[in-house]
C-alpha atoms as a PDB file:
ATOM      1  CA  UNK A   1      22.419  16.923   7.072  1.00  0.00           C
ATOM      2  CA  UNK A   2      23.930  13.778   8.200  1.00  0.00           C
ATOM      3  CA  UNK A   3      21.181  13.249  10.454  1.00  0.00           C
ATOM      4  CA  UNK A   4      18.642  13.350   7.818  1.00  0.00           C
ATOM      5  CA  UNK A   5      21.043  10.975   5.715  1.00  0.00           C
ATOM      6  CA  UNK A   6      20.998   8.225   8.036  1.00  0.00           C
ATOM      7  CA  UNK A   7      17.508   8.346   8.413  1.00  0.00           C
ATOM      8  CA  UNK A   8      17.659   7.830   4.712  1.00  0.00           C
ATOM      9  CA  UNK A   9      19.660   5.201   4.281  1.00  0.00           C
ATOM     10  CA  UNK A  10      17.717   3.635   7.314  1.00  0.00           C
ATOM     11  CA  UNK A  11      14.432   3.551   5.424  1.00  0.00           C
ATOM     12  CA  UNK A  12      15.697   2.458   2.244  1.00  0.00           C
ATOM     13  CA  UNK A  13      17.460  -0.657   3.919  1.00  0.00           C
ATOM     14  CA  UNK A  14      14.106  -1.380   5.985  1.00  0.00           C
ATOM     15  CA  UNK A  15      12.042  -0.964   3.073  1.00  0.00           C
ATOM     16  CA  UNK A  16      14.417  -3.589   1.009  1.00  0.00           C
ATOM     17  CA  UNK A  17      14.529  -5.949   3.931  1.00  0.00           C
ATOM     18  CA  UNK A  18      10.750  -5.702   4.836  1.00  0.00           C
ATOM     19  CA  UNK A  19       9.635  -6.530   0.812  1.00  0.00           C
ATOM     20  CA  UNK A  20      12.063  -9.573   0.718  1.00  0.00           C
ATOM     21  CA  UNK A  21      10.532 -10.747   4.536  1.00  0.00           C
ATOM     22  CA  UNK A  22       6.613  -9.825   3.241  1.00  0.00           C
ATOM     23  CA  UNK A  23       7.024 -11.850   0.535  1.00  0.00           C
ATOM     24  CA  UNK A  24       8.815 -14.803   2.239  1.00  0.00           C
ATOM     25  CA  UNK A  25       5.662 -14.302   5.114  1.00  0.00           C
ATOM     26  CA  UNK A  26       2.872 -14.235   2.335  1.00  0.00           C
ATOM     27  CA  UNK A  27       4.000 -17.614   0.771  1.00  0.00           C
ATOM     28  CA  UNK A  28       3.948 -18.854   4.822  1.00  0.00           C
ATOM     29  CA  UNK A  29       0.736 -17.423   5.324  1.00  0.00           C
ATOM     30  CA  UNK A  30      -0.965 -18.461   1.952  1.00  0.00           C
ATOM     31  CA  UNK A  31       0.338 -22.272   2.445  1.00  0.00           C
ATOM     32  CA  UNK A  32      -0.981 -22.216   6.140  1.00  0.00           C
ATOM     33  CA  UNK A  33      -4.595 -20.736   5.199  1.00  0.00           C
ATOM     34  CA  UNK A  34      -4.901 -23.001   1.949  1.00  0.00           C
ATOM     35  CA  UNK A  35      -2.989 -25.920   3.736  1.00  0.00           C
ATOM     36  CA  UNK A  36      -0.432 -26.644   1.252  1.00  0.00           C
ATOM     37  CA  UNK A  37       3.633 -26.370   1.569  1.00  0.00           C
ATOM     38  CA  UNK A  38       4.905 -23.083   1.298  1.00  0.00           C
ATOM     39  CA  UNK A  39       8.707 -22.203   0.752  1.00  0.00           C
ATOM     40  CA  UNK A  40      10.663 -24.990   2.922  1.00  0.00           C
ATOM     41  CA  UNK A  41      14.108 -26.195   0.756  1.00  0.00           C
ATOM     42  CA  UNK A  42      16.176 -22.729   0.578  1.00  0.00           C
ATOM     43  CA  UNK A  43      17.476 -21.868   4.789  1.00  0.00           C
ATOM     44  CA  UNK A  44      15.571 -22.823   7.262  1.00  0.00           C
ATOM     45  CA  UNK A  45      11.817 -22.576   6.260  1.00  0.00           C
ATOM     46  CA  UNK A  46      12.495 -21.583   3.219  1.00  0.00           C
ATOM     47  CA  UNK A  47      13.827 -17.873   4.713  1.00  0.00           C
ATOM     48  CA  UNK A  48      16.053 -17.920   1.966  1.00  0.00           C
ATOM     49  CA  UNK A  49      13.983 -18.531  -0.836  1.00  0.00           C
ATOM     50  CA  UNK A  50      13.271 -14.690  -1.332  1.00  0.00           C
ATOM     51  CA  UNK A  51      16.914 -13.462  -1.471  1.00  0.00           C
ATOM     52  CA  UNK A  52      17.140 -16.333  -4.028  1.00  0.00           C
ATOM     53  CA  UNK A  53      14.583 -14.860  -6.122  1.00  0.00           C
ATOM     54  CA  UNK A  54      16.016 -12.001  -5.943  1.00  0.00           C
ATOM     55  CA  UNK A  55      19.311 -12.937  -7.732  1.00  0.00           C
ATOM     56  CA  UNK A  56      17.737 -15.055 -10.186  1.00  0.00           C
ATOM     57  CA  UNK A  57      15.690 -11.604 -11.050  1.00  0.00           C
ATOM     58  CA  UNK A  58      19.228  -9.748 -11.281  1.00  0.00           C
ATOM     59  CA  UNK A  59      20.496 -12.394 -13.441  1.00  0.00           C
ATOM     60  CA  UNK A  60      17.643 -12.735 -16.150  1.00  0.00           C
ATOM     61  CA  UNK A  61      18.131 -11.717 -19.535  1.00  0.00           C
ATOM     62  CA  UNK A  62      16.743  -7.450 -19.959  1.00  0.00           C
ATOM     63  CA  UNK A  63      14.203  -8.138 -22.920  1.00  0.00           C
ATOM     64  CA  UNK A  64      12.870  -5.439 -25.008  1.00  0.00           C
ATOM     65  CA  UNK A  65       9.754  -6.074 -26.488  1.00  0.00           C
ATOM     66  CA  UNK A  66       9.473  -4.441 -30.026  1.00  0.00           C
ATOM     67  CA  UNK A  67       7.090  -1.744 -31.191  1.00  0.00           C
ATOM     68  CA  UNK A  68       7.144  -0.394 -27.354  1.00  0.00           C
ATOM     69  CA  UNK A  69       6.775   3.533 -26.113  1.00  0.00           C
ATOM     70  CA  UNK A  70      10.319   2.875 -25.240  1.00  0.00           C
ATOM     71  CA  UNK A  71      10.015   6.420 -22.752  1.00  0.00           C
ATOM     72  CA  UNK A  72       6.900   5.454 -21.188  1.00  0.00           C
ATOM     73  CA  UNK A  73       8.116   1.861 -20.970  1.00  0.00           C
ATOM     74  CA  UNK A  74      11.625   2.444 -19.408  1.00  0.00           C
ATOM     75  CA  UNK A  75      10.229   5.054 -16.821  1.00  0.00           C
ATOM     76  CA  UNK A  76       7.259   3.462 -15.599  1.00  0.00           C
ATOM     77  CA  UNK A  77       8.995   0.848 -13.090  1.00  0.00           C
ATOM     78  CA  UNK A  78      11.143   4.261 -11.277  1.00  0.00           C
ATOM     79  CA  UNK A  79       7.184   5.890 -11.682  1.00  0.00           C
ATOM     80  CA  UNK A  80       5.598   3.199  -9.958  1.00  0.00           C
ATOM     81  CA  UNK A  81       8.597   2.499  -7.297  1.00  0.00           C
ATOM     82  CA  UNK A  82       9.810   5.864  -6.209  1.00  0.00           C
ATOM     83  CA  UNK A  83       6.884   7.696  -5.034  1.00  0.00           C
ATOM     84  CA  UNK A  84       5.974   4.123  -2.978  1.00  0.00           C
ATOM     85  CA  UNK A  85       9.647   4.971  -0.724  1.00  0.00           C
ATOM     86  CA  UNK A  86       8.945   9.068  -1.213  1.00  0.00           C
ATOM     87  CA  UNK A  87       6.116   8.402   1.567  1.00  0.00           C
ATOM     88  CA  UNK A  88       8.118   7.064   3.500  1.00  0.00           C
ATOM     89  CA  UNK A  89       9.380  10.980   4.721  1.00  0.00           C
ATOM     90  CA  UNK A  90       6.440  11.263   7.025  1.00  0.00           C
ATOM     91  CA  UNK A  91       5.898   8.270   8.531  1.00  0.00           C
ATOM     92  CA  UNK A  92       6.168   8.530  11.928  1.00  0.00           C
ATOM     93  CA  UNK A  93       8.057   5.026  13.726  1.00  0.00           C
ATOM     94  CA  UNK A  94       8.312   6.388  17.108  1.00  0.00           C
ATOM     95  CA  UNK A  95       8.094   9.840  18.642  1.00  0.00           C
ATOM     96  CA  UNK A  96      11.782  11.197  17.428  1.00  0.00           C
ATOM     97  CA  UNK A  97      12.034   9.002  14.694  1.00  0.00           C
ATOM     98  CA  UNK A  98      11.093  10.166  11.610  1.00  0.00           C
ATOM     99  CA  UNK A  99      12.602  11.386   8.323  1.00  0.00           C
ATOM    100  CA  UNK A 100      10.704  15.065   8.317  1.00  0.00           C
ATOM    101  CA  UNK A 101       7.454  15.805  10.203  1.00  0.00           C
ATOM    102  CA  UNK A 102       5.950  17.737   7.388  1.00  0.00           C
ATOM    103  CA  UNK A 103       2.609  19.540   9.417  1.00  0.00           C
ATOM    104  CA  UNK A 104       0.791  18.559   5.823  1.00  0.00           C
ATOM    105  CA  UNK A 105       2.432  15.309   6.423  1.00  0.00           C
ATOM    106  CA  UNK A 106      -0.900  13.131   5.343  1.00  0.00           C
ATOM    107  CA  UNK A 107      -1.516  15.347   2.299  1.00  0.00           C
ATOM    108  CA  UNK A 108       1.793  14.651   1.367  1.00  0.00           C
ATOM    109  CA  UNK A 109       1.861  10.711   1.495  1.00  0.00           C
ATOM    110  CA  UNK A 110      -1.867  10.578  -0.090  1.00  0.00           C
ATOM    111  CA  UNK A 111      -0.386  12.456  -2.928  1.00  0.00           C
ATOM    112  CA  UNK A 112       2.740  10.880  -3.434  1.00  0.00           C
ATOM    113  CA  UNK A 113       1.360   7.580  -3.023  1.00  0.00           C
ATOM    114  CA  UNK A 114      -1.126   8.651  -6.273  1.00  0.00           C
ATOM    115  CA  UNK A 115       1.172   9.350  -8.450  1.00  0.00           C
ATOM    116  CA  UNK A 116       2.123   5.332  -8.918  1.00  0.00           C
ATOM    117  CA  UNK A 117      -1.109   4.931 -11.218  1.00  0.00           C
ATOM    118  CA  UNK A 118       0.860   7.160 -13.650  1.00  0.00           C
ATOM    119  CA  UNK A 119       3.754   4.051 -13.923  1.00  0.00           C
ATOM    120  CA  UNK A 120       1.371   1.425 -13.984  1.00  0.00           C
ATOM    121  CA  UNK A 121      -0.429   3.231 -16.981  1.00  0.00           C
ATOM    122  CA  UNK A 122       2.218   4.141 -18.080  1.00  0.00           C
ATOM    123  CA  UNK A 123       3.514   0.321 -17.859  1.00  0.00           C
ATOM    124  CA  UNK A 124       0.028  -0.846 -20.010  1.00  0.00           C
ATOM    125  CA  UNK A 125       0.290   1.784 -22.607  1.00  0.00           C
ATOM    126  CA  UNK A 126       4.096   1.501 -23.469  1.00  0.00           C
ATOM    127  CA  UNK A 127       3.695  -2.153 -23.481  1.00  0.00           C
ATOM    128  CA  UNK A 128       2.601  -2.801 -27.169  1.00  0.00           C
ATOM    129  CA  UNK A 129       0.372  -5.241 -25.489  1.00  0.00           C
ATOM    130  CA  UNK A 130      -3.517  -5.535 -25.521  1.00  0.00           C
ATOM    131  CA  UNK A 131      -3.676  -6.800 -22.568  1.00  0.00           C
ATOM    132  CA  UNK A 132      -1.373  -4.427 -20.737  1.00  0.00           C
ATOM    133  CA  UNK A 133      -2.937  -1.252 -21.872  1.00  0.00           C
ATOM    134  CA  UNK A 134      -6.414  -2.664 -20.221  1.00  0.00           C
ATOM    135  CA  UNK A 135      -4.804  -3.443 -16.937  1.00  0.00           C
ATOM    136  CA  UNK A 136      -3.610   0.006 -17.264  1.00  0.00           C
ATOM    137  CA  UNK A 137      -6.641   1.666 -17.852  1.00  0.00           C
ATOM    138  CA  UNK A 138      -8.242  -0.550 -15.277  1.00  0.00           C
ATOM    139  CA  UNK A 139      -6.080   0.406 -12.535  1.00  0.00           C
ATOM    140  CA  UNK A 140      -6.386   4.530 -13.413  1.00  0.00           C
ATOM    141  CA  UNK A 141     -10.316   3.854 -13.157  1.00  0.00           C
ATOM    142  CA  UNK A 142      -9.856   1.493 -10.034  1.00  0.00           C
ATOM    143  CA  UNK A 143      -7.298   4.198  -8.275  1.00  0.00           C
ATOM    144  CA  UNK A 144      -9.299   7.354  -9.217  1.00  0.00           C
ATOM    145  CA  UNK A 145     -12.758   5.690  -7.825  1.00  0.00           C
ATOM    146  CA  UNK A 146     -11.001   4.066  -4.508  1.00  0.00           C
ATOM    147  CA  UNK A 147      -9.108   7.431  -3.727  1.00  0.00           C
ATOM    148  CA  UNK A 148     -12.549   9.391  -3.396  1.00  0.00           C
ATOM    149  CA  UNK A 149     -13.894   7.280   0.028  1.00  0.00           C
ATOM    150  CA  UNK A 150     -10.275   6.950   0.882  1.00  0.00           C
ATOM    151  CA  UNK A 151      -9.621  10.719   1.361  1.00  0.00           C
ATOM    152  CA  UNK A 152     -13.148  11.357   2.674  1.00  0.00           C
ATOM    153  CA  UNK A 153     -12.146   8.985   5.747  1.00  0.00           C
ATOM    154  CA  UNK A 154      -9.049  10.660   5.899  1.00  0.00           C
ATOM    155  CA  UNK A 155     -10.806  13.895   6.322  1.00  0.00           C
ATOM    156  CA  UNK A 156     -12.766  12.272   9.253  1.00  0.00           C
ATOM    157  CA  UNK A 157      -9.633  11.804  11.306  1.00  0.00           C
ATOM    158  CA  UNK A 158      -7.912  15.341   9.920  1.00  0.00           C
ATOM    159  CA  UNK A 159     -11.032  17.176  11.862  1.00  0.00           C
ATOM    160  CA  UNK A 160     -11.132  15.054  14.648  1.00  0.00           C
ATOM    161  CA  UNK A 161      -7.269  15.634  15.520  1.00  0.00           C
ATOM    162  CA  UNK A 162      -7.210  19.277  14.147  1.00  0.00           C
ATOM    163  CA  UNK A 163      -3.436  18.230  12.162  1.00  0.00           C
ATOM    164  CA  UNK A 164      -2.480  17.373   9.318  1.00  0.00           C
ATOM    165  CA  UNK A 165       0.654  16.010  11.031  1.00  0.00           C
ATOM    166  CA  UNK A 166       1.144  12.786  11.418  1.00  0.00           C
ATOM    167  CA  UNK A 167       2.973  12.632  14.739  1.00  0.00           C
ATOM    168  CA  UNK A 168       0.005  15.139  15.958  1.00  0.00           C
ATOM    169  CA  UNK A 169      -2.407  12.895  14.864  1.00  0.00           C
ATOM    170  CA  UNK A 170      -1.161  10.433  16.702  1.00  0.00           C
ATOM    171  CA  UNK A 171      -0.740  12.656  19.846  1.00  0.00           C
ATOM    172  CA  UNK A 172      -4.361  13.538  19.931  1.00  0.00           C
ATOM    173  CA  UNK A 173      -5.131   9.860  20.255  1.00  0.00           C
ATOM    174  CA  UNK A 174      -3.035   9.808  23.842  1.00  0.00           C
ATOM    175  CA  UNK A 175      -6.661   9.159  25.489  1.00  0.00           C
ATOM    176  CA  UNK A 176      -7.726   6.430  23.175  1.00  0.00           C
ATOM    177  CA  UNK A 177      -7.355   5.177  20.014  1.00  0.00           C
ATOM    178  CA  UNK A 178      -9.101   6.853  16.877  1.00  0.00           C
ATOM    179  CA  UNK A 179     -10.679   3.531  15.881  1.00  0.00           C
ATOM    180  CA  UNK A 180     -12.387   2.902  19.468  1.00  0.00           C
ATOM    181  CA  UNK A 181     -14.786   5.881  18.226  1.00  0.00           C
ATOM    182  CA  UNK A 182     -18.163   4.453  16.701  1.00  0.00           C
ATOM    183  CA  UNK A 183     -17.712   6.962  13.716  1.00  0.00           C
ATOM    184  CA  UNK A 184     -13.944   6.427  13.243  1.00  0.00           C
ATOM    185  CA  UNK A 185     -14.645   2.662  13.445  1.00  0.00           C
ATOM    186  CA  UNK A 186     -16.487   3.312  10.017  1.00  0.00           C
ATOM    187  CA  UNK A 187     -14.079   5.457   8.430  1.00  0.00           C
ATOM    188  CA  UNK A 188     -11.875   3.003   9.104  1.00  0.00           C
ATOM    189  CA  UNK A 189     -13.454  -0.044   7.706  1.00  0.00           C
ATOM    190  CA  UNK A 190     -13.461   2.054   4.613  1.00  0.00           C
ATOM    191  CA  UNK A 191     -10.109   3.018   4.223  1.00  0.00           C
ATOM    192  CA  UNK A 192      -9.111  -0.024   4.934  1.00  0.00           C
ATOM    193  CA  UNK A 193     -11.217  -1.314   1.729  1.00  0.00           C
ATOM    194  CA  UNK A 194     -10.440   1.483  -0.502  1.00  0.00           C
ATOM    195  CA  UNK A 195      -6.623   0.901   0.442  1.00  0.00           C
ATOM    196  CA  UNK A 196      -6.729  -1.844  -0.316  1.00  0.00           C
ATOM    197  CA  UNK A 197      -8.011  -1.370  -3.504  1.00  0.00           C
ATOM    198  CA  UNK A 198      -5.606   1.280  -4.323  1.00  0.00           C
ATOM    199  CA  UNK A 199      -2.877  -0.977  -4.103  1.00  0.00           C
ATOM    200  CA  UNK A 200      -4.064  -3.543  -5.996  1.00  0.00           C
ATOM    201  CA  UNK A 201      -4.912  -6.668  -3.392  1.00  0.00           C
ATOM    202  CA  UNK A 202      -7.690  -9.079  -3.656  1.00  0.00           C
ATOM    203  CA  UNK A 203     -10.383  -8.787  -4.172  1.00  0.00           C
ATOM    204  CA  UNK A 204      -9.651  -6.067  -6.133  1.00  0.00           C
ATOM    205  CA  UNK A 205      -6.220  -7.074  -7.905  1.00  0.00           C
ATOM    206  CA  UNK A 206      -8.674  -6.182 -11.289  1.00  0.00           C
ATOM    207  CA  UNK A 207      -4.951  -4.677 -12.902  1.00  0.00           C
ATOM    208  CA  UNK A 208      -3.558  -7.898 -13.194  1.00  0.00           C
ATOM    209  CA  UNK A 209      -5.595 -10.754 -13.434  1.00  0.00           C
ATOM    210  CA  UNK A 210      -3.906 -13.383 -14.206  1.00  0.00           C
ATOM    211  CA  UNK A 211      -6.632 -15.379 -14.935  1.00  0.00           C
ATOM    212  CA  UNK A 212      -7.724 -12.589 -17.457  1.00  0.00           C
ATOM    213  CA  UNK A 213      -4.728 -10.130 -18.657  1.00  0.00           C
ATOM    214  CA  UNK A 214      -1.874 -12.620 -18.111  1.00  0.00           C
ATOM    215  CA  UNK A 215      -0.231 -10.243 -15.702  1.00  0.00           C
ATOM    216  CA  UNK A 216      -1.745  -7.233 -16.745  1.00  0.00           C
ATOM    217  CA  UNK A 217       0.741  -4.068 -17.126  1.00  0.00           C
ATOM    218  CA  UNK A 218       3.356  -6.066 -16.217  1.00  0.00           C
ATOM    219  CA  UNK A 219       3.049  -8.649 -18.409  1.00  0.00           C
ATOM    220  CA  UNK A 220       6.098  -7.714 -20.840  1.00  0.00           C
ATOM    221  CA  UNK A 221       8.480  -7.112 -17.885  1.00  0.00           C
ATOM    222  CA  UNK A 222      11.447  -9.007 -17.234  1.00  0.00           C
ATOM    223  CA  UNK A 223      14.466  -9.674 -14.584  1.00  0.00           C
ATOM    224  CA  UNK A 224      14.695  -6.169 -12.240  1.00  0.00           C
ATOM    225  CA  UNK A 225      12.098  -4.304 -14.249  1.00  0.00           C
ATOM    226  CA  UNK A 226       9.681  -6.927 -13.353  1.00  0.00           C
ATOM    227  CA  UNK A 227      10.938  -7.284  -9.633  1.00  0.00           C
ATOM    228  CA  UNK A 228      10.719  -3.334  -8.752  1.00  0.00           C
ATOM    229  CA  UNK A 229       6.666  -3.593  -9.570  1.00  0.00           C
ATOM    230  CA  UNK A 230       6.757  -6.165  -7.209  1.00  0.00           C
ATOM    231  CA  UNK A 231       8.787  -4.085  -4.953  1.00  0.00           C
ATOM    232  CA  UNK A 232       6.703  -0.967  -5.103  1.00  0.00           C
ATOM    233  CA  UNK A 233       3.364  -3.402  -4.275  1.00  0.00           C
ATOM    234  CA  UNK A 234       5.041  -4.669  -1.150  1.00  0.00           C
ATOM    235  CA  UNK A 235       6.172  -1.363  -0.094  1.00  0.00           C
ATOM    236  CA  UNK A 236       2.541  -0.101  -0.806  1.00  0.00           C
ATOM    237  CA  UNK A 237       1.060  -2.616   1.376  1.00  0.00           C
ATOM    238  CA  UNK A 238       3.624  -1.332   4.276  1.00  0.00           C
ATOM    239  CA  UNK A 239       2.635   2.267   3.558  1.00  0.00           C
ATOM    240  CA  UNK A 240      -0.705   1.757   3.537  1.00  0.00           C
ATOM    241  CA  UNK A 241      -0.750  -0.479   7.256  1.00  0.00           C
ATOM    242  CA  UNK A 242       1.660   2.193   8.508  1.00  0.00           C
ATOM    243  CA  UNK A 243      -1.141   5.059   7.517  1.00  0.00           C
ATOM    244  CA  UNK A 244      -3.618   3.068   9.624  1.00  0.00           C
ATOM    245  CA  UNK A 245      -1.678   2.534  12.485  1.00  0.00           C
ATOM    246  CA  UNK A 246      -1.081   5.981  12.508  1.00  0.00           C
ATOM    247  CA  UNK A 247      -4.331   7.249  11.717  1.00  0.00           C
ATOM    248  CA  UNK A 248      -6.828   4.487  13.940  1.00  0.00           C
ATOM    249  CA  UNK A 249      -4.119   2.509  16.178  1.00  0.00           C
ATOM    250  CA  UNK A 250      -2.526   5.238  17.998  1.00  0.00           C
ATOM    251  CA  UNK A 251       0.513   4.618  16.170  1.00  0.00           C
ATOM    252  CA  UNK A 252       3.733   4.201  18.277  1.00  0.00           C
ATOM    253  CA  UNK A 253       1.738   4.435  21.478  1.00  0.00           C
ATOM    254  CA  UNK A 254       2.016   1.842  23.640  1.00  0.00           C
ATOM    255  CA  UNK A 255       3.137   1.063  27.028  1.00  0.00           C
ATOM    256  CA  UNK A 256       6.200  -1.157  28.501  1.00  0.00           C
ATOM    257  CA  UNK A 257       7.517  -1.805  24.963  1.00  0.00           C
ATOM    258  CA  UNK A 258       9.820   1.074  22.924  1.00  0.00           C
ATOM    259  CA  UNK A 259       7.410   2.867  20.497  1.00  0.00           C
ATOM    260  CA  UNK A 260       9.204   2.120  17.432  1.00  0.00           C
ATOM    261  CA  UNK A 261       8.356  -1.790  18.604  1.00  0.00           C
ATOM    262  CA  UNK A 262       4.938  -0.760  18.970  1.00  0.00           C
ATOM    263  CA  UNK A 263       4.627   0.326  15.857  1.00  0.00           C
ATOM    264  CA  UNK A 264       5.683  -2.464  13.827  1.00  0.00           C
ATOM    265  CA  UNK A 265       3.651  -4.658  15.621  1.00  0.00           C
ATOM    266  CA  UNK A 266       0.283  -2.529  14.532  1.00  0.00           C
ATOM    267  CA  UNK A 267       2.009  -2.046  10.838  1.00  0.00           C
ATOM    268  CA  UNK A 268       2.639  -5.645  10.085  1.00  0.00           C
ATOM    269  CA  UNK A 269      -0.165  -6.746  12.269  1.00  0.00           C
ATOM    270  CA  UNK A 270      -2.591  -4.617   9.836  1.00  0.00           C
ATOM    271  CA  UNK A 271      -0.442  -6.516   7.065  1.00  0.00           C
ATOM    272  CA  UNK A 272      -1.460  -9.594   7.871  1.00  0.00           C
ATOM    273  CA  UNK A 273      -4.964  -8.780   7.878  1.00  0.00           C
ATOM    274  CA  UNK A 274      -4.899  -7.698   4.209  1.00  0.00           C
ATOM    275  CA  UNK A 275      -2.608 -11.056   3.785  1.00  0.00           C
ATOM    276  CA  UNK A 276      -5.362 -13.111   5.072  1.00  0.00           C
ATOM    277  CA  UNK A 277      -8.335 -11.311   3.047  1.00  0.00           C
ATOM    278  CA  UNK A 278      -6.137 -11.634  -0.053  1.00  0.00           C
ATOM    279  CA  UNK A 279      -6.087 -15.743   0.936  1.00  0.00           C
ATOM    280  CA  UNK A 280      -9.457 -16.184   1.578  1.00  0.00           C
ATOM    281  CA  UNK A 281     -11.729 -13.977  -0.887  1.00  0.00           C
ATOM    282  CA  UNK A 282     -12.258 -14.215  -4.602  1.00  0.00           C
ATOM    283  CA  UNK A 283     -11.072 -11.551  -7.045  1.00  0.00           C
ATOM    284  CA  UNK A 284     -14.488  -9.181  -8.051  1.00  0.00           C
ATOM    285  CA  UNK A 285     -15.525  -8.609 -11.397  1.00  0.00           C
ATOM    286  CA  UNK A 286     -14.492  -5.314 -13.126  1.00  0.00           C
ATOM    287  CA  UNK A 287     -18.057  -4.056 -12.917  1.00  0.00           C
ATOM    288  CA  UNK A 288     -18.860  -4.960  -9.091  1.00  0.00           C
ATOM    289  CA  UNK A 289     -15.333  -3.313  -8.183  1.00  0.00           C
ATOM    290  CA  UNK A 290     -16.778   0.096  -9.391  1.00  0.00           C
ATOM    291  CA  UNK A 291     -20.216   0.101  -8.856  1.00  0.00           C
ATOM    292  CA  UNK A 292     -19.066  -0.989  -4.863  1.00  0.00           C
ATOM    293  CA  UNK A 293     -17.128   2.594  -5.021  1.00  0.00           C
ATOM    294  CA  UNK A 294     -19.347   4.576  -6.557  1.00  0.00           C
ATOM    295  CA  UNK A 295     -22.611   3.069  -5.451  1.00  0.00           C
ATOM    296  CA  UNK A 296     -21.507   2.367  -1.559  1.00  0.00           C
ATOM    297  CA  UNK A 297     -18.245   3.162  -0.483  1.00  0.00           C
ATOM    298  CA  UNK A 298     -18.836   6.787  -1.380  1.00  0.00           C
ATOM    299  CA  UNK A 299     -21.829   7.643  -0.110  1.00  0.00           C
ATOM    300  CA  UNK A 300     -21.333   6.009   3.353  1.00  0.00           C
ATOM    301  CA  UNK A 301     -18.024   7.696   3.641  1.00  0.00           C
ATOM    302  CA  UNK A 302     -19.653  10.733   2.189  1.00  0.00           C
ATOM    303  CA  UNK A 303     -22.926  10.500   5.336  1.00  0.00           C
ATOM    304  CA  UNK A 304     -20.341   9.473   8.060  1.00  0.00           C
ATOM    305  CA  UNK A 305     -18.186  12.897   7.457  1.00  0.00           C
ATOM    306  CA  UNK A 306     -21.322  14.529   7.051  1.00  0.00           C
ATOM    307  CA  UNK A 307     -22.669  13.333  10.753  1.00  0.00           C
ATOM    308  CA  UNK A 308     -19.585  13.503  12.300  1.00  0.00           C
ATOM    309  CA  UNK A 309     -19.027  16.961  11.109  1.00  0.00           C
ATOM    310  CA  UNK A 310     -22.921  18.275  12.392  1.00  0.00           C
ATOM    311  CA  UNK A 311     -22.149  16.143  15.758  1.00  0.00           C
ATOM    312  CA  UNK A 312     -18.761  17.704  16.088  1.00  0.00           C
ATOM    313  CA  UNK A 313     -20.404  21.396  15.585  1.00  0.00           C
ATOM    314  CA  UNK A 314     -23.759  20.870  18.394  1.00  0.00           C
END
């Protein structure tokens, strides 16, 4: 029991530490790639910039907007944050540590993680705010249309291992990594696109919008509401590297360095990829997001399981 309490509390503090340092790195990364000044005043290089944010968010004034779903609006930041550490359980950061090797362990953080679209849309609709309720509705649409080429890739890797355990799955990849495969190389150029469409980066950031929703369901959030969507994004982006590691890297395999070193490197090395898309590409249009999923993503994803499962069977 206190075993499984440490490893707890050690999650929650890495997952509070590693949103405050991604966002910090993302304002580095963005001023590098678009050559402008990023944070620099605040600590040295602006390191403390973040953990400044952060107090000004605890200080702000809580306002209530009025004619809100004041159920749906109170409960959709825990909605959209909680399931985001929840996944956390099964991610595997070295070969002994992990919270609880589930042996459905990537069943279980695909399905957590899906249950965040319910707080977002829950976030739009219990806004009493036009805007709001259609980046709600966009992201259910966006989520439920990603999620299809997403798991189909997923399925890819859960018949090449034979697991649905995450520490298996990276076992079975002892001889080489998953992604070295010409077939796994696809599935996971598409997961990699799909997740990052299911957590909401550009391109496909369609739920917010600034330029077109104001902030989308978060636009009538304020102070620590506001900051625990923003919270539940970054911890989504670490999920969703740590998946891939796990999945196409080999996870904590590697030699000379401790695996739990390994590891990180892949996770936030995966997270700076998505970083540097999100710098460089234009956000899509609604109707391109969707017809990409539907018209492409799918049925690649759909032929690739389909010709690695006849090749697997000769």
């Amino acid at each position: 029991m206190m075993d499984l309490l440490l490893k707890s509390g050690m999650i929650v503090t890495f997952i509070a530490v590693s949103a405050m340092f991604l966002v910090w790195w993302e304002r580095k990364i963005s001023a590098l790639i678009q050559n402008r000044m990023g944070p620099m005043i605040v600590g040295w290089h602006g390191a403390l910039q973040t953990p400044a944010d952060m107090l000004k968010l605890l200080l702000k004034e809580n306002i209530v907007p009025s004619g809100i779903d004041k159920l749906s609006w109170w409960l959709a930041p825990f909605f959209v944050v909680v399931p985001a550490v929840m996944a956390f359980v099964t991610i595997p950061f070295s070969d002994k540590f992990i919270v609880h090797d589930l042996n459905i362990g990537i069943l279980f953080v695909t399905s957590i993680t899906s249950v965040c679209v319910l707080g977002i849309f829950m976030a739009g609709w219990g806004s009493n705010n036009k805007y709001s309720l259609l980046g709600g509705m966009r992201s259910a649409a966006q989520i439920i249309s990603y999620e299809v080429p997403l798991l189909l890739s997923v399925v890819l890797i859960v018949m090449e291992a034979g697991t649905l355990s995450m520490q298996e799955i990276i076992r079975a990849q002892e001889h080489g990594w998953f992604i070295l495969k010409p077939n796994l190389a696809l599935a996971f150029l598409i997961y990699l696109i799909s997740a990052t469409a299911e957590v909401n980066r550009v391109p496909f950031d369609i739920p917010e919008a600034e330029s077109e929703l104001g902030a989308g369901y978060h636009t009538e959030y304020t102070g620590m509401k506001f900051a625990m969507f923003f919270l539940a994004e970054y911890t989504n982006l670490v999920i969703i590297s740590a998946v891939t590691a796990t999945l196409f890297l080999g996870g904590w395999q590697g030699p000379i360095l401790p695996p739990v070193v390994w590891f990180l490197l892949k996770v936030y090395g995966v997270v700076f990829l998505l970083m540097w898309v999100r710098w460089t590409l234009p956000r899509v249009r609604m109707d391109q997001m969707m017809g990409f999923a539907w018209k492409f993503l799918t049925p690649v994803a759909l032929l690739n399981l389909l010709i690695s499962g006849w090749l697997m069977v000769r």
